[in-house]
Protein backbone atom coordinates (compact mmCIF):
# COMPACT_ATOMS: atom_id res chain seq x y z
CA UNK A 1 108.07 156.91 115.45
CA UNK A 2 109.74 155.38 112.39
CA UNK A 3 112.93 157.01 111.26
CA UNK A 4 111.73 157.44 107.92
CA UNK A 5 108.70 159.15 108.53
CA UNK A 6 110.47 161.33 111.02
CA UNK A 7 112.78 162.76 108.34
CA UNK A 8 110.21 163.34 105.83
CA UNK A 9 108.25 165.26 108.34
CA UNK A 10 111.38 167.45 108.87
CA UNK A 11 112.13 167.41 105.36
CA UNK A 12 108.36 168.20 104.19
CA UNK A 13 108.30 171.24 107.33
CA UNK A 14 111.28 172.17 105.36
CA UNK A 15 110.42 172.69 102.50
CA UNK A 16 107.12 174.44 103.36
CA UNK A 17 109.40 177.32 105.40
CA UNK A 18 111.60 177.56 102.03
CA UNK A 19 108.41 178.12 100.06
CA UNK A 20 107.52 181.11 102.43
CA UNK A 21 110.07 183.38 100.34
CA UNK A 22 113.42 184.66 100.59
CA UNK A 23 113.39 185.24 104.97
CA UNK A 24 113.79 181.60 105.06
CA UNK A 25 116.26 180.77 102.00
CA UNK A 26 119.23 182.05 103.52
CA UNK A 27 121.64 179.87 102.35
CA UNK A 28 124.13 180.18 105.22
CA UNK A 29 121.38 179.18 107.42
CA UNK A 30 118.72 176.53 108.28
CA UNK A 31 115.01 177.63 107.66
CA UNK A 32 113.83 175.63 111.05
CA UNK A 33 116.64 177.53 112.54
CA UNK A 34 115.38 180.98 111.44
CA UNK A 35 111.33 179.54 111.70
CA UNK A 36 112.56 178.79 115.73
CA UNK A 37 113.64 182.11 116.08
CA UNK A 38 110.34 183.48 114.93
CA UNK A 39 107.79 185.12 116.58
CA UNK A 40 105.67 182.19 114.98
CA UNK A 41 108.01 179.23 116.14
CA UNK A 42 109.44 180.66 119.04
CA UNK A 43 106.94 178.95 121.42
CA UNK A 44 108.77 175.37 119.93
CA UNK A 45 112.14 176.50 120.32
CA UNK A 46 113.69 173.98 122.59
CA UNK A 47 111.23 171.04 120.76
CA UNK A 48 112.74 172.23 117.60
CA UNK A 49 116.54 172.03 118.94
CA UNK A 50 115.88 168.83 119.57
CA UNK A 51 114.05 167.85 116.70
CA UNK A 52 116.96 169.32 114.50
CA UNK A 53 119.89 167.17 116.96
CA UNK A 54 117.59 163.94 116.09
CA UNK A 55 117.49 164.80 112.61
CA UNK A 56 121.16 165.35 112.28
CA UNK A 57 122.04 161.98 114.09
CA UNK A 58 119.56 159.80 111.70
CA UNK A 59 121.32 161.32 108.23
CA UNK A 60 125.02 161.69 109.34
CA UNK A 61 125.24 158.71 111.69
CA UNK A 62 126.25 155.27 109.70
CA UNK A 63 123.40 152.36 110.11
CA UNK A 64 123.99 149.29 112.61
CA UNK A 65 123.07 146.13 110.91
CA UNK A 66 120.91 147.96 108.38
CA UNK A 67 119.51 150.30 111.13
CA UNK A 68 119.08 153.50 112.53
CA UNK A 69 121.14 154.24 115.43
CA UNK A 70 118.00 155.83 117.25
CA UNK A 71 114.62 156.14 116.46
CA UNK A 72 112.30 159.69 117.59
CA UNK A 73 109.88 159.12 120.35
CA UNK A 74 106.04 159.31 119.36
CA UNK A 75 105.67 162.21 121.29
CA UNK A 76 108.81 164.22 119.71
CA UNK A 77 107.38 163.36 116.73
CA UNK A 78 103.68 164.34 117.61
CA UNK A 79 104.99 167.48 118.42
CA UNK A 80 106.69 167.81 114.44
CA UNK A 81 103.63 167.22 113.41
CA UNK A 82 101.90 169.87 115.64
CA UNK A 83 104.36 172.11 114.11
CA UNK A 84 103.71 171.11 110.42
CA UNK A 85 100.42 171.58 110.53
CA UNK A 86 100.58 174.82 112.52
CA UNK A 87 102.78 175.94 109.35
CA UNK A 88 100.70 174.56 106.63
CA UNK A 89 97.67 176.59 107.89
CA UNK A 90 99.03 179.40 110.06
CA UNK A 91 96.90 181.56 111.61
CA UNK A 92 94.86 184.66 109.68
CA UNK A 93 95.37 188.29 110.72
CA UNK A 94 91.84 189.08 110.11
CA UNK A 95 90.75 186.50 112.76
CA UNK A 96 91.81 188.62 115.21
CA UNK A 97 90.88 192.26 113.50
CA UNK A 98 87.59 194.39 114.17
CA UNK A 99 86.02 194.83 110.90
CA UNK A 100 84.33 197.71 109.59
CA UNK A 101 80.83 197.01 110.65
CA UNK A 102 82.01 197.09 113.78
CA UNK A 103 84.35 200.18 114.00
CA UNK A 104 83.15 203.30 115.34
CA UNK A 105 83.81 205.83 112.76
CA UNK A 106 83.65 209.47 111.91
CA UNK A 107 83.43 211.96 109.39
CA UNK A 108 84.83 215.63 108.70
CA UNK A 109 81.78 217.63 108.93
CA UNK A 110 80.24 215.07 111.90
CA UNK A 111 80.95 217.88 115.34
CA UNK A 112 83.88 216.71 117.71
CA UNK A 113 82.51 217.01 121.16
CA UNK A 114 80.26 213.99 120.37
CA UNK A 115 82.46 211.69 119.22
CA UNK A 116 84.86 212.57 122.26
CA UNK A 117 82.63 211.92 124.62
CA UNK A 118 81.46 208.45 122.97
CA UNK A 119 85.47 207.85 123.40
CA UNK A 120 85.59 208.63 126.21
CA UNK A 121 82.08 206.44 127.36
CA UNK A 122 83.69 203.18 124.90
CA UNK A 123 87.46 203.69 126.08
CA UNK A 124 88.00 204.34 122.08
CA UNK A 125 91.73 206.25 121.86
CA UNK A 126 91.60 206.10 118.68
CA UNK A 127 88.69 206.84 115.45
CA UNK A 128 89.08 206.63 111.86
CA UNK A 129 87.67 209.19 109.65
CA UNK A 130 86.39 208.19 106.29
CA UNK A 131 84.88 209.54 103.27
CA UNK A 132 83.00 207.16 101.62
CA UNK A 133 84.18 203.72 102.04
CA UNK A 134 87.89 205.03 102.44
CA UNK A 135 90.06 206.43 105.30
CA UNK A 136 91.25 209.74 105.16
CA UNK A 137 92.28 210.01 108.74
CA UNK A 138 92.60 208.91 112.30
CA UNK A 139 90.83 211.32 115.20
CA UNK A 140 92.60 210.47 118.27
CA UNK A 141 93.26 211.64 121.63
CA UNK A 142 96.67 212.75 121.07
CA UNK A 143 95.07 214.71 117.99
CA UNK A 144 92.85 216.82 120.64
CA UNK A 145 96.26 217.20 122.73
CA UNK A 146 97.97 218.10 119.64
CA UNK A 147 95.25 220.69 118.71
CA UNK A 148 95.76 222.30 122.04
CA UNK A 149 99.43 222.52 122.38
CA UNK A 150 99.30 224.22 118.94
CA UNK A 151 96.78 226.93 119.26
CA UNK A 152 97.06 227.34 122.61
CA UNK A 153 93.95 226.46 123.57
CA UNK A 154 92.24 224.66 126.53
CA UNK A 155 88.95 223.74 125.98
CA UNK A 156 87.60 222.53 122.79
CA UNK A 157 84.68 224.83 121.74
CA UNK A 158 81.13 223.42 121.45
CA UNK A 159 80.35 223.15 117.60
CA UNK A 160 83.38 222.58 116.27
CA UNK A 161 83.75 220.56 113.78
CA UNK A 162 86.59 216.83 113.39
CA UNK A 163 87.72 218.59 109.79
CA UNK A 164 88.73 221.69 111.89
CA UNK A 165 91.65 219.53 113.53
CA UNK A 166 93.22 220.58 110.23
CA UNK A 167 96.27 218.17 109.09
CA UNK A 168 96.73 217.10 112.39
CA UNK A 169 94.25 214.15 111.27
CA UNK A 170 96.77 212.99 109.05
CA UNK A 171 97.87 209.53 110.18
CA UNK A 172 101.83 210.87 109.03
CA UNK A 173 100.94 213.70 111.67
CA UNK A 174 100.27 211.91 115.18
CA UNK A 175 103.31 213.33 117.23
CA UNK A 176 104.17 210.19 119.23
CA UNK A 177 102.49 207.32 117.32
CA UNK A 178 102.08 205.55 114.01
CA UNK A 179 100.12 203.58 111.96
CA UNK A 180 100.56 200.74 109.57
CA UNK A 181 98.35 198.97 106.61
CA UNK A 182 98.52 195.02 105.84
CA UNK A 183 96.16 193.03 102.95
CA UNK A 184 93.17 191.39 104.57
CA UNK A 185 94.78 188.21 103.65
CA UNK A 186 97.91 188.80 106.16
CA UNK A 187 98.99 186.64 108.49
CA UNK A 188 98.95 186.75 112.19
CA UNK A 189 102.58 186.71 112.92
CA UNK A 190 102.62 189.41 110.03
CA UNK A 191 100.69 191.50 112.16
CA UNK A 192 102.53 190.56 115.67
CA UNK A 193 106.03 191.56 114.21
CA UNK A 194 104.69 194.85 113.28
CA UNK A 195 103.78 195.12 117.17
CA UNK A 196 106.85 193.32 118.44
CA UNK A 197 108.98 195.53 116.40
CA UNK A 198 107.62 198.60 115.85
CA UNK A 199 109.48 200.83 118.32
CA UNK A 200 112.85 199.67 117.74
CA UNK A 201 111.71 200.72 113.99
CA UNK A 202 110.48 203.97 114.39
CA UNK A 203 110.86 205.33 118.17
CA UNK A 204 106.95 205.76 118.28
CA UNK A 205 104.29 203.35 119.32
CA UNK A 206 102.11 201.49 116.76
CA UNK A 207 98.70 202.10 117.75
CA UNK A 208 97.02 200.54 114.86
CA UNK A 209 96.94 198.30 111.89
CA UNK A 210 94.44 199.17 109.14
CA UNK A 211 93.36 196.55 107.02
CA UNK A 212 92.53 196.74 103.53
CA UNK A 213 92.04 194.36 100.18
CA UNK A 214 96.28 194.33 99.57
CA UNK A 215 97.45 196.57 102.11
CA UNK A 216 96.97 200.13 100.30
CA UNK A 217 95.68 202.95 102.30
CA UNK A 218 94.04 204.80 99.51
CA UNK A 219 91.49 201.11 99.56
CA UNK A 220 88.31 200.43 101.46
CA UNK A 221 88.88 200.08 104.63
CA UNK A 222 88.14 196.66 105.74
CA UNK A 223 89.46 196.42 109.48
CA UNK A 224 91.43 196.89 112.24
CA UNK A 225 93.93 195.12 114.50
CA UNK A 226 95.41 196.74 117.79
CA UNK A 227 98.07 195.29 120.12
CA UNK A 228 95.67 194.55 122.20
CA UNK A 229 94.10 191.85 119.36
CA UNK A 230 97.40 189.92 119.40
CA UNK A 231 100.14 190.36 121.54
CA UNK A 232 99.79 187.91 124.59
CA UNK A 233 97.74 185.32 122.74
C-alpha cells in the first residue's frame, strides 16, 4: 500500500475515535491506543500495535532519496481499512435486543401462578411488568424467592395476584441483581461494557438492559438486551 494513503487511513481512523467524545481525547494518550484497549478494538489489538509501529516509522523516519523508508503491506493495510469502516458504522445495540412485540410481559392485577409456570415452560427468569406502554417493574424468580424468605412462606397461594409481590417488584429491590436502561440508538459495545463491567461496578449481576427512546425508565419500553444477546459474539 502507498505510504500516503496508509497515513491518512490512520490519520482519518483518528480522527473519527477523537470525534467519539472525551474517552478518546485524553491528551496524554493515543485514541488507537485507548480504541485497542476497547472492548470494541480489542479483537485488533496486535494488528493495531503494528499498525501504530508502521505509522510511527513513516512520520519520524527521514526519506531516502525522496522516499519512504518502508512502505505497509496490502494486507496490513486491508486490515486498517477493516477497522475504519468497522468504526465509521459500528454495530447497533438494538440489533441484538428483543423488542417489545416480542417480550413476554405482565401486569399487576394479571394472577402469578400463570405467568410462573409460562417461565418456567419458556426458561423466562425474568418478566417486565408494565402499565400501559411503560415499565413499572420486573417479576422475576429471585422476586418469588424474595417473597418467600420474607413472609415466610413456602408455597405461593393459587389466586394471588403479581401486584401482591409488593415493592419487591421494584427493579432497585432485586436482592442480588440489577438492571440498567440505554437509548434505542446505543451502541453495541455500549451495551457489552455494561455486561463486561457490571460486577466489578456494583457486586451484583446485570440481568438486563431495558431499552427505551433516550435511555429513561419512566419511557416506553422499547426492548431488551441480556448477556446472553452479546457477550461471546
Amino acid at each position: 500500500m502507498d505510504p500516503e494513503v496508509f497515513l491518512d487511513l490512520y490519520n482519518n481512523l483518528e480522527t473519527k475515535l477523537k470525534g467519539r467524545g472525551s474517552y478518546y481525547n485524553d491528551r496524554y494518550e493515543s485514541p488507537i491506543i485507548r480504541f485497542s484497549n476497547s472492548s470494541e478494538g480489542k479483537e485488533y489489538r496486535e494488528e493495531l500495535s503494528t499498525i501504530r509501529d508502521i505509522r510511527n516509522l513513516l512520520v519520524h523516519s527521514p526519506l531516502v532519496n525522496g522516499k519512504y523508508p518502508v512502505e505497509p503491506s496490502d494486507e496490513i493495510g486491508a486490515v486498517l481499512e477493516e477497522i475504519l469502516e468497522k468504526v465509521e458504522q459500528p454495530k447497533k445495540a438494538m440489533n441484538y435486543a428483543t423488542w417489545a412485540d416480542k417480550i413476554q410481559k405482565t401486569r399487576l392485577d394479571e394472577e402469578a401462578y400463570p405467568v410462573m409456570r409460562m417461565m418456567e415452560l419458556r426458561g423466562f427468569s425474568h418478566v417486565p411488568v408494565v402499565e400501559g406502554e411503560k415499565m413499572i417493574g420486573v417479576f422475576s424468580k429471585s422476586t418469588v424467592f424474595s417473597f418467600h424468605i420474607r413472609n415466610n412462606m413456602t408455597t405461593i397461594q393459587k389466586g394471588m395476584r403479581i401486584k401482591e409481590f409488593g415493592n419487591l417488584l421494584d427493579i432497585e429491590n432485586h436482592s442480588n441483581e440489577y438492571f440498567e436502561f440505554a437509548p434505542k440508538d446505543a451502541l453495541y459495545t455500549d451495551i457489552l461494557e455494561l455486561f463486561n463491567t457490571n460486577y466489578k461496578k456494583r457486586q451484583k449481576r446485570l440481568a438486563i438492559v431495558f431499552l427505551t427512546e433516550t435511555g429513561n425508565s419512566q419511557e416506553k419500553l422499547l426492548g431488551l438486551i441480556t448477556p446472553w444477546d452479546v457477550l461471546g459474539k
